[in-house]
Protein backbone atom coordinates (compact mmCIF):
# COMPACT_ATOMS: atom_id res chain seq x y z
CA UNK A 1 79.24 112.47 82.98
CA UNK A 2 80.12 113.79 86.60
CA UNK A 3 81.63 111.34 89.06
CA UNK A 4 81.38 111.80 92.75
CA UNK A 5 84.86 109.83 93.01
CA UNK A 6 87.59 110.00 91.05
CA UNK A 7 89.79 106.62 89.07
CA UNK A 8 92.96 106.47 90.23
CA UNK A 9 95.77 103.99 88.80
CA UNK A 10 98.42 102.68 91.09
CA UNK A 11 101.15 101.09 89.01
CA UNK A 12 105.13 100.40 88.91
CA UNK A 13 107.15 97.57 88.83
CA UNK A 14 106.23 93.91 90.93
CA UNK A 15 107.79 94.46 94.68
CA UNK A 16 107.13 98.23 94.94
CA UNK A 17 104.37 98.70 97.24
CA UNK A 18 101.76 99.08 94.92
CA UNK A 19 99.18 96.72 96.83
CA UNK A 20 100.35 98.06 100.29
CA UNK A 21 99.32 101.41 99.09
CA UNK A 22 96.09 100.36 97.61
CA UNK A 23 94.70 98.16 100.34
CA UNK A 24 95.56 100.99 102.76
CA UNK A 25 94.03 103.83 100.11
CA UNK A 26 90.52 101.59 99.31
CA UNK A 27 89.94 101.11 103.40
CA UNK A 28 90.75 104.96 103.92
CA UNK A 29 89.26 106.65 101.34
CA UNK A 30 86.18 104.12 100.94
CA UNK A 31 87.00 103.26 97.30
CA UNK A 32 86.64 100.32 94.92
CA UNK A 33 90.12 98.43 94.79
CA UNK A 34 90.13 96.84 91.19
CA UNK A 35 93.50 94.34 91.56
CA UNK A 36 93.75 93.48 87.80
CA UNK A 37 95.89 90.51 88.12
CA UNK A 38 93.86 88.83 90.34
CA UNK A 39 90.48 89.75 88.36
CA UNK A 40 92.28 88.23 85.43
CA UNK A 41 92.78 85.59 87.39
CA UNK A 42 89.48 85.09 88.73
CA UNK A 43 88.13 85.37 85.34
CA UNK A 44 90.38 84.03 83.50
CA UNK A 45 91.44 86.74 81.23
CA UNK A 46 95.00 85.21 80.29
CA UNK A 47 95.82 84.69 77.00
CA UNK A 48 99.23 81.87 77.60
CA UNK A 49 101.15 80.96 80.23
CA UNK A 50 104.95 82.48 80.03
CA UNK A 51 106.85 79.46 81.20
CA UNK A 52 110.27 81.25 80.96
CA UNK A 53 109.27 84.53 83.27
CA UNK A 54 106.68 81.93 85.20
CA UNK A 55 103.84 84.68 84.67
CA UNK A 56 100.43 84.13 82.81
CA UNK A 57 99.98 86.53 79.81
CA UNK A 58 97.39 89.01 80.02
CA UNK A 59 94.04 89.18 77.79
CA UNK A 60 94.17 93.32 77.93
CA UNK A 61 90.59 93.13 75.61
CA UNK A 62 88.79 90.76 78.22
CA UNK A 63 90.17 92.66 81.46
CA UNK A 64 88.98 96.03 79.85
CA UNK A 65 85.67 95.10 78.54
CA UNK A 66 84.97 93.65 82.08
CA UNK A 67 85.97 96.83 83.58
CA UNK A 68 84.40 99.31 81.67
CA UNK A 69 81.16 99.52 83.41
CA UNK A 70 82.80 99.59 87.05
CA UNK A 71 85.43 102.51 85.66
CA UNK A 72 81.98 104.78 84.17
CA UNK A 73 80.90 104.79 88.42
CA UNK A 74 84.16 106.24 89.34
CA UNK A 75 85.68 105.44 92.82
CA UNK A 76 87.85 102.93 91.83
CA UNK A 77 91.73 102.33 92.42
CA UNK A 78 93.16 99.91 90.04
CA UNK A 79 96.09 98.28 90.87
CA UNK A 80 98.69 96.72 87.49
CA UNK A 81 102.34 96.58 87.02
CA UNK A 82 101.43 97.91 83.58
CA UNK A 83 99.22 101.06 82.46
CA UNK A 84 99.79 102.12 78.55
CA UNK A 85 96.71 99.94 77.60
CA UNK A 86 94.37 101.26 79.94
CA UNK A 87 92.04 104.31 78.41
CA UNK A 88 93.02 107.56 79.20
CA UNK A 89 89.54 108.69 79.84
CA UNK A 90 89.36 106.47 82.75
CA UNK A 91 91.55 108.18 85.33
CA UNK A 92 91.72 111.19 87.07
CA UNK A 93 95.54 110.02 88.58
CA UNK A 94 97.92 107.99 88.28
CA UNK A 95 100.53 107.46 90.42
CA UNK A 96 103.64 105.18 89.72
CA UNK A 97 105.50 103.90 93.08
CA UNK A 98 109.39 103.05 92.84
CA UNK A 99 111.31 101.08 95.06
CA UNK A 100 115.30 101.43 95.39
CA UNK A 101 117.16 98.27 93.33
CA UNK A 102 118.47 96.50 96.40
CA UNK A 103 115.06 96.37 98.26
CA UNK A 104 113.50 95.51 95.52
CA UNK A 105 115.78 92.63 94.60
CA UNK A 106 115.04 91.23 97.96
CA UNK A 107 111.40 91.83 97.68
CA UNK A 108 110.96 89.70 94.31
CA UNK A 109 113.68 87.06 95.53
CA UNK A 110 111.28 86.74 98.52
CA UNK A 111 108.84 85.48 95.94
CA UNK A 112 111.00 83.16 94.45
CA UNK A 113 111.47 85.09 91.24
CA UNK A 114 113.54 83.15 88.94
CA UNK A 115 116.36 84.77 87.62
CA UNK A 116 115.18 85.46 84.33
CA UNK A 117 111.88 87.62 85.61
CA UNK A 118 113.56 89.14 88.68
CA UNK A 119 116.38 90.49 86.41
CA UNK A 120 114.12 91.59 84.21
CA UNK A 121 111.81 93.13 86.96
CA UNK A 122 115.03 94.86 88.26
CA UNK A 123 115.40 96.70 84.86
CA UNK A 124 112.18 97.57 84.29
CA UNK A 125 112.78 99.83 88.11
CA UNK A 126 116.33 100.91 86.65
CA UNK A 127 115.26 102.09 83.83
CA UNK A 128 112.13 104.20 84.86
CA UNK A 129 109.96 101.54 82.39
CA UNK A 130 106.30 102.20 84.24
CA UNK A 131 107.23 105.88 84.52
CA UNK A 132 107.99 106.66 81.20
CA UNK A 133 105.15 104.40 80.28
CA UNK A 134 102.83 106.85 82.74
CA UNK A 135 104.41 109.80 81.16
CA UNK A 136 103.98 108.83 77.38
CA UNK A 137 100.12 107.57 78.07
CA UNK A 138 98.62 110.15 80.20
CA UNK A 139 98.47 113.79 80.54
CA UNK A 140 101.49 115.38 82.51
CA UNK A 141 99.34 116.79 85.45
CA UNK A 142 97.67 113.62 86.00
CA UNK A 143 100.98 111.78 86.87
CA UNK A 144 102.55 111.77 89.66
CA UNK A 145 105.36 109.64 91.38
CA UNK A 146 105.62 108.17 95.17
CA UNK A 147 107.91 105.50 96.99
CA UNK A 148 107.63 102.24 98.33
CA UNK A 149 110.84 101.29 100.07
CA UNK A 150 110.10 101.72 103.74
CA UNK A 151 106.96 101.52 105.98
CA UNK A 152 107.81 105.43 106.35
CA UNK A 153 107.78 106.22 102.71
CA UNK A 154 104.26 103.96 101.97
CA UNK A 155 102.89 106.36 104.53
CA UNK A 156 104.03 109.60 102.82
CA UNK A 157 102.55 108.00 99.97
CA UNK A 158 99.55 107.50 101.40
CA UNK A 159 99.25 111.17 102.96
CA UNK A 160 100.27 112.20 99.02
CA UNK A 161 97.39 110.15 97.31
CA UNK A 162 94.77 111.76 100.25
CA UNK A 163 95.83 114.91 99.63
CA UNK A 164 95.56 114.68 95.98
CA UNK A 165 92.03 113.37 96.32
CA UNK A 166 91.12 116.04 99.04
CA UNK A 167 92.12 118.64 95.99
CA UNK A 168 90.10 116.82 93.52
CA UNK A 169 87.06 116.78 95.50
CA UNK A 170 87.32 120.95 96.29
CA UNK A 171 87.57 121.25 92.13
């Protein structure tokens, strides 16, 4: 089936700039923005409640059944800290924002993290956790990396995801 849009995935760790990027990316480009934890909120797609990383535990089945007919339209951006569950078929991009340790760390201690999820957060970023994740569960020329420490950088990021899509749509 042809789209007239493509799906694009905007993912890395909590703090990065991933909702930044998509708020300014849906308004620009006229697309869809699909902000999984908060339609898994709003529909209560959570399996348990975390109590020691004070996070609600994701029903990945529910949140992809319910998106499946809004993903066949195309136009979307969906916005997770996570992406290895989500089909393959679905995007035509993904893009993984990092953030530098020490902004980060002040981002998620901003949101009262406690210490037990921001350290783990903090890891996830050293280690390259969403990347790799990216790299392992889509195609290599689908996946593509931008930065979310400054203002500055979530602009270049911005030009980056246009410019991608202005590519896509000459294809």
């Amino acid at each position: 089936m042809e789209i007239d849009k493509p799906n694009i995935l905007i993912t890395g760790t909590p703090g990065v700039g991933k909702s930044y990027l998509c708020q300014r990316l849906a308004d620009q480009l006229k697309f869809n923005w699909l902000d999984c934890s908060k339609i898994a909120k709003e529909n209560n797609f959570i399996e348990e409640y975390d109590k020691e990383f004070d996070c609600p535990i994701l029903d990945e089945d529910k949140l992809m059944d319910f998106m499946e007919p809004l993903m066949a339209n195309g136009g979307n951006i969906v916005e997770y800290h996570g992406c290895d569950f989500f089909p393959e078929r679905w995007f035509q991009a993904v893009f993984v924002v990092t953030c530098p340790n020490e902004t980060l760390y002040d981002r998620l201690k901003e949101r009262s993290y406690n210490e037990k999820k921001l350290t783990s957060n903090i890891q996830c970023e050293i280690f390259g956790t969403i990347w790799e994740e990216a790299c392992e569960s889509y195609k290599d020329d689908i996946v593509f990396k931008l930065s979310g420490a400054t203002k500055a950088e979530a602009e270049n990021s911005l030009k980056t995801v246009k410019n991608w899509y202005s590519m896509w749509k000459r294809k």
